[in-house]
C-alpha atoms as a PDB file:
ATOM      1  CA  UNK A   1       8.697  47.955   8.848  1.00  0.00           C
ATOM      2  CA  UNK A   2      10.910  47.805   6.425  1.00  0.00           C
ATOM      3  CA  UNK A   3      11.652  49.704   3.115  1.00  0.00           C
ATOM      4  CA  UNK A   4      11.851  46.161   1.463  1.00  0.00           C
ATOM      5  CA  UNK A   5       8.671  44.503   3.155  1.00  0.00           C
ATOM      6  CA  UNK A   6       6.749  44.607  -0.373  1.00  0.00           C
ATOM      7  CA  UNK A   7       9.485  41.906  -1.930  1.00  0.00           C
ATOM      8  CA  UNK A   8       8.417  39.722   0.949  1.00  0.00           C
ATOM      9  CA  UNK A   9       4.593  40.096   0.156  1.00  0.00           C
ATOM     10  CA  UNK A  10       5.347  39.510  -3.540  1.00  0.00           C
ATOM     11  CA  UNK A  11       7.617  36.356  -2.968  1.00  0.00           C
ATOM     12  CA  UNK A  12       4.806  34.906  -0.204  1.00  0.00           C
ATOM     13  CA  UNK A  13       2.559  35.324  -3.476  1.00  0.00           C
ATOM     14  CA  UNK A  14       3.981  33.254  -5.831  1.00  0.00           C
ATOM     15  CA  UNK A  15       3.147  29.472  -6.604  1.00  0.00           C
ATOM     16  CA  UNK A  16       6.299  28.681  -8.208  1.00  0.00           C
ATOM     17  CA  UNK A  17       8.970  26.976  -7.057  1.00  0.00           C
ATOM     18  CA  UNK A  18      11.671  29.426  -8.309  1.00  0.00           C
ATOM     19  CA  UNK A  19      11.017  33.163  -9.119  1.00  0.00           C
ATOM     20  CA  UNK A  20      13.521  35.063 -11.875  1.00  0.00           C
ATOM     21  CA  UNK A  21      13.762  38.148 -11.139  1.00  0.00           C
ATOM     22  CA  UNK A  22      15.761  41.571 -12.714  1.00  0.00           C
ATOM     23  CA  UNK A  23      17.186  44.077 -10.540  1.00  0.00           C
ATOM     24  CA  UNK A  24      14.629  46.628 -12.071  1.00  0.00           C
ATOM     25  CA  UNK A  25      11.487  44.464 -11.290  1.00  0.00           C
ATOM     26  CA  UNK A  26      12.593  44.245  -7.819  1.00  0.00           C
ATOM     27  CA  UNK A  27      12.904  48.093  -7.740  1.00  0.00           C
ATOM     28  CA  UNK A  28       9.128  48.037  -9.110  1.00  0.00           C
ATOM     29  CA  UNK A  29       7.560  45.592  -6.069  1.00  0.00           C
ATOM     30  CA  UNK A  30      10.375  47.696  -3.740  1.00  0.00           C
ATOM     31  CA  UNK A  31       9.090  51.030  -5.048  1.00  0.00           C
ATOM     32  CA  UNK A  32      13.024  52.290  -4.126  1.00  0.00           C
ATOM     33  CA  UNK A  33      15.938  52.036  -5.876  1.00  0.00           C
ATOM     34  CA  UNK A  34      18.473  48.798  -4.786  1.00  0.00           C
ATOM     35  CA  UNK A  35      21.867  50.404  -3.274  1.00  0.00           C
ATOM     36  CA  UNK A  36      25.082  50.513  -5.034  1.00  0.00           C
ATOM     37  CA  UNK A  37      26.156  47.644  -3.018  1.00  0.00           C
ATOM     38  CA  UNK A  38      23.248  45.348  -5.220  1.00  0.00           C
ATOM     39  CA  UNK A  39      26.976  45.291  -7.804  1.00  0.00           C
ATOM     40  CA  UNK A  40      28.615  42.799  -5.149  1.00  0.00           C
ATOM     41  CA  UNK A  41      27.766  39.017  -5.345  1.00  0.00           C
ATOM     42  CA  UNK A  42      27.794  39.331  -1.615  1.00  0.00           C
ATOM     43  CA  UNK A  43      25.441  41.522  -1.461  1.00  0.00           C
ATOM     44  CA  UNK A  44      22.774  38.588  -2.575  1.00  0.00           C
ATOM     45  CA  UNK A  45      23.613  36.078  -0.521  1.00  0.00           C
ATOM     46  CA  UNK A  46      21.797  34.297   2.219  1.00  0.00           C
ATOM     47  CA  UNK A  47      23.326  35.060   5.269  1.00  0.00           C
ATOM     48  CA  UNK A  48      20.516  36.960   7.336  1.00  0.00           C
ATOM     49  CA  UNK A  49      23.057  39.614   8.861  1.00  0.00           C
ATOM     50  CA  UNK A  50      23.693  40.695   5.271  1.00  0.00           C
ATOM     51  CA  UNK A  51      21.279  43.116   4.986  1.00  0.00           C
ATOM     52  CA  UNK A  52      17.883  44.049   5.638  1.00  0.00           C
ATOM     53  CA  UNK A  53      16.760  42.698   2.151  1.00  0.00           C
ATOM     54  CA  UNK A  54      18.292  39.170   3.040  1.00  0.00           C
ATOM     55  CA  UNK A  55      15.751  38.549   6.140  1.00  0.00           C
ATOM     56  CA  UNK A  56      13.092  39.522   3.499  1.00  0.00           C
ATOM     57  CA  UNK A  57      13.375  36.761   1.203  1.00  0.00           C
ATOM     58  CA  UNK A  58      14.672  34.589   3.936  1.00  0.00           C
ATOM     59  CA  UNK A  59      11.213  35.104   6.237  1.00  0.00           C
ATOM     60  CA  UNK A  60       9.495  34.684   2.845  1.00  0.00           C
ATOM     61  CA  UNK A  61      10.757  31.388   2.319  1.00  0.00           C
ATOM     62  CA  UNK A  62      13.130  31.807  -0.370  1.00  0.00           C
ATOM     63  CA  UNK A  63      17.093  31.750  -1.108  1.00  0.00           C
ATOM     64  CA  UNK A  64      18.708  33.970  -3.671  1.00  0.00           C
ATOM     65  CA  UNK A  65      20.732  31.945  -6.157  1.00  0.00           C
ATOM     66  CA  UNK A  66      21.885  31.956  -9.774  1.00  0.00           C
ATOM     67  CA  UNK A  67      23.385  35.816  -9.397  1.00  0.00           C
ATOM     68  CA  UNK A  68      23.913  37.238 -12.330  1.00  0.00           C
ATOM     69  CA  UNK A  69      25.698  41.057 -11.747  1.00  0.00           C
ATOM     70  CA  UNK A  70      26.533  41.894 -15.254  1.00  0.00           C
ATOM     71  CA  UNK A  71      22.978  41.083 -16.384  1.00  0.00           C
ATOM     72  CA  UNK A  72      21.511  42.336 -13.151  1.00  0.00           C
ATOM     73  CA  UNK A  73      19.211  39.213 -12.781  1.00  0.00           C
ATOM     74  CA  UNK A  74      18.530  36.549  -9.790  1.00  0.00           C
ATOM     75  CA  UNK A  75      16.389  33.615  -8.769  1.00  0.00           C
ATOM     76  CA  UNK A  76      14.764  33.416  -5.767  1.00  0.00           C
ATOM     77  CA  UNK A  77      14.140  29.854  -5.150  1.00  0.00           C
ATOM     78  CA  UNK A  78      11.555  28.356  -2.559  1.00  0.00           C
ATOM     79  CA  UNK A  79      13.370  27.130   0.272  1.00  0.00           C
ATOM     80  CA  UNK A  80      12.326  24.158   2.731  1.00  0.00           C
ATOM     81  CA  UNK A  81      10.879  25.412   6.012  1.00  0.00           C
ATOM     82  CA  UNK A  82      13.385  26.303   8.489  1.00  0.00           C
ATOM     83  CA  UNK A  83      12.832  25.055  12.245  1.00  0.00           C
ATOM     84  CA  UNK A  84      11.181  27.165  14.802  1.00  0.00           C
ATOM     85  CA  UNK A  85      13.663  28.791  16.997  1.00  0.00           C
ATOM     86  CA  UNK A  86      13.826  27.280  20.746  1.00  0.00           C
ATOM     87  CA  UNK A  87      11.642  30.984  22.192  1.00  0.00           C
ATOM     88  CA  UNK A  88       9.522  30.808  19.299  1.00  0.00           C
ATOM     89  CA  UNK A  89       8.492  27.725  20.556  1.00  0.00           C
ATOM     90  CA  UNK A  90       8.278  27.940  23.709  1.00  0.00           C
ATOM     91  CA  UNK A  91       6.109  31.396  23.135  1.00  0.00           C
ATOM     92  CA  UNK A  92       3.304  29.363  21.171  1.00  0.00           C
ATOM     93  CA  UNK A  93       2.933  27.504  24.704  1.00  0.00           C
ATOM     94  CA  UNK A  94       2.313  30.170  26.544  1.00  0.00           C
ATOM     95  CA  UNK A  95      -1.026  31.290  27.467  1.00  0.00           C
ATOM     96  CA  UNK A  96      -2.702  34.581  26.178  1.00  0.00           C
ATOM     97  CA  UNK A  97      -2.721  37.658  28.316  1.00  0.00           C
ATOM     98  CA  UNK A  98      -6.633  37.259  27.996  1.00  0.00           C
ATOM     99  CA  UNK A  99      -7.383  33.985  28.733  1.00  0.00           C
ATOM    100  CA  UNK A 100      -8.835  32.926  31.737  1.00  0.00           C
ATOM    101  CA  UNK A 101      -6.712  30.599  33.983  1.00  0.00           C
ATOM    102  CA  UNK A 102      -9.282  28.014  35.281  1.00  0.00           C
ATOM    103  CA  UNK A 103      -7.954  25.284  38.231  1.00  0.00           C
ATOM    104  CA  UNK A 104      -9.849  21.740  37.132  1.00  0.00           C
ATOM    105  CA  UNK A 105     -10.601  20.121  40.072  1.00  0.00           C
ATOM    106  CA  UNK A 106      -8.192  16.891  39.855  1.00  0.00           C
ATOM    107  CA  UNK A 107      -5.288  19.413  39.764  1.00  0.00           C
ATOM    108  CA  UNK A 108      -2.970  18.679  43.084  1.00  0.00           C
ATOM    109  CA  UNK A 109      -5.882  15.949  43.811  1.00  0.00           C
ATOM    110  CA  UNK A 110      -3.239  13.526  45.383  1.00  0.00           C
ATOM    111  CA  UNK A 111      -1.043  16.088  46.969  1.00  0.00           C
ATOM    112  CA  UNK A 112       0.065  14.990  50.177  1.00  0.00           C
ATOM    113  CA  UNK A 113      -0.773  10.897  49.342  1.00  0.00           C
ATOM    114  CA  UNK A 114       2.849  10.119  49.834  1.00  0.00           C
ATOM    115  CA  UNK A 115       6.088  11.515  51.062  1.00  0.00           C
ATOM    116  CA  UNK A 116       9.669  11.297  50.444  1.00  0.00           C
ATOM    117  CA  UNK A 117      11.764  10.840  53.574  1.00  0.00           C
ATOM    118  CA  UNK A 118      14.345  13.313  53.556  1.00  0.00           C
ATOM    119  CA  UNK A 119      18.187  12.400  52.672  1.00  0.00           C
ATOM    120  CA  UNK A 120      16.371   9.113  50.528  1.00  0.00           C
ATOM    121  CA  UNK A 121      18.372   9.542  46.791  1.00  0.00           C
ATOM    122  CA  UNK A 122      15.514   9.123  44.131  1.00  0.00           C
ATOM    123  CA  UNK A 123      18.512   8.390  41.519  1.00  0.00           C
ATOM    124  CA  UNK A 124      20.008   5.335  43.368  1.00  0.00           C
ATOM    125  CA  UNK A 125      19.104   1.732  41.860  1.00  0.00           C
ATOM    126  CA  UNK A 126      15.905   0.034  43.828  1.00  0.00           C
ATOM    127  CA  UNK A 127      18.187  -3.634  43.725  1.00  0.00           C
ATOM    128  CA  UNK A 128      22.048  -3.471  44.172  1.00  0.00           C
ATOM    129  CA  UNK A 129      24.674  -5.796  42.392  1.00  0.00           C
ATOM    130  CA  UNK A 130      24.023  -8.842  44.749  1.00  0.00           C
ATOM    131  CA  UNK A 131      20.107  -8.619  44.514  1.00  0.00           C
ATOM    132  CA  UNK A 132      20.219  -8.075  40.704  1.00  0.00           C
ATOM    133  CA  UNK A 133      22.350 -11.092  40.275  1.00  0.00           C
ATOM    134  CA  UNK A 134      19.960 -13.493  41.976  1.00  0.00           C
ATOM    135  CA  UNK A 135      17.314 -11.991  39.866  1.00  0.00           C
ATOM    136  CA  UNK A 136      19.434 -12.742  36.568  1.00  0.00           C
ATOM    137  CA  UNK A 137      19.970 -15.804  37.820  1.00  0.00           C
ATOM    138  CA  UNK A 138      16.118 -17.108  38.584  1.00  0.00           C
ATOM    139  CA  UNK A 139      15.525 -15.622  35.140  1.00  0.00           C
ATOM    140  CA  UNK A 140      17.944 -18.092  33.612  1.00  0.00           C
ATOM    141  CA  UNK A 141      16.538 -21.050  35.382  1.00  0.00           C
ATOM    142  CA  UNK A 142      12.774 -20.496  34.175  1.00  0.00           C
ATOM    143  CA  UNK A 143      14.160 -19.809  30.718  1.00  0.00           C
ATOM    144  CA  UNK A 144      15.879 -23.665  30.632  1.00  0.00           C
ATOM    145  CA  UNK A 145      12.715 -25.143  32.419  1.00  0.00           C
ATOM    146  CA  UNK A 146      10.883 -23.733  29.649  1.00  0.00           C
ATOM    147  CA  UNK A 147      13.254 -24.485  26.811  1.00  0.00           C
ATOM    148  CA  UNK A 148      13.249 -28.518  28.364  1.00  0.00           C
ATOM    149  CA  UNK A 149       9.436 -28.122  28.397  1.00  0.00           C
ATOM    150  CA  UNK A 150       9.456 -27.534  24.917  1.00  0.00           C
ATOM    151  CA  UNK A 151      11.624 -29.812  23.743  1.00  0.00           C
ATOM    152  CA  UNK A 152       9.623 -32.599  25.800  1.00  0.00           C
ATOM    153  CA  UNK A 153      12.189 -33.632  28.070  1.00  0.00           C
ATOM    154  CA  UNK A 154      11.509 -34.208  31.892  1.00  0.00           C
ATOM    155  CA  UNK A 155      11.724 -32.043  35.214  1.00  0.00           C
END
């Protein structure tokens, strides 16, 4: 938990699109005091490894912009939803601790129905060059019986 977690609630909170803000009132939702470093513009940017205050607005859906140091005032602005991260992903697929793992009948059903003989390539063409070539060509030959049908010409 972190000392900034409250900004995050209050951001979460808010209906508008972009949120002005003073240093003060951030102090106020905060309840602590902003570091001397709030004095660099760098400080407010949106790089998450900036600080612990950065993944607050970030996770909250907003983006600091519009800095103003001399008049200590910023606006957070509501940010498009980021994509899900590849393990937070895959962890929504993953079944609970709790539930129950129950084996439907039809699972593995037609196990054993048909075998693979061994050193047999699964990734090599069915036809090679020769055999696809007499199929391109048969192709070609109903396609012009067709086309003569059409125009009314004989066989």
């Amino acid at each position: 938990m972190s000392k900034y977690d409250a900004l995050g609630r209050f951001l979460r909170n808010q209906n508008a699109e972009r949120v002005s803000m003073s240093f003060r009132e951030i102090e106020k939702v905060t309840g602590t005091k902003l570091p001397n470093s709030k004095q660099y513009p760098a400080w407010w940017s949106n790089n998450p490894w900036n600080s612990v205050m950065t993944k607050v607005w970030l996770e909250a859906g907003f983006r600091s912009e519009q800095v103003d140091i001399a008049g200590e005032r910023l606006v957070f602005r509501r940010d498009a939803p980021q994509p899900r991260k590849m393990e937070e992903s895959a962890a929504m697929f993953e079944p609970s601790p709790k539930a129950k793992v129950i084996d439907h009948p039809i699972i593995g059903s037609l196990k054993g129905t048909f075998t693979i003989e061994p050193g047999w390539d699964l990734t090599t063409p069915v036809l090679d060059a020769k055999e696809l070539d007499g199929l391109d060509a048969g192709i070609d030959k109903t396609a012009d019986l067709i086309d003569e049908g059409l125009r009314g010409g004989s066989r």
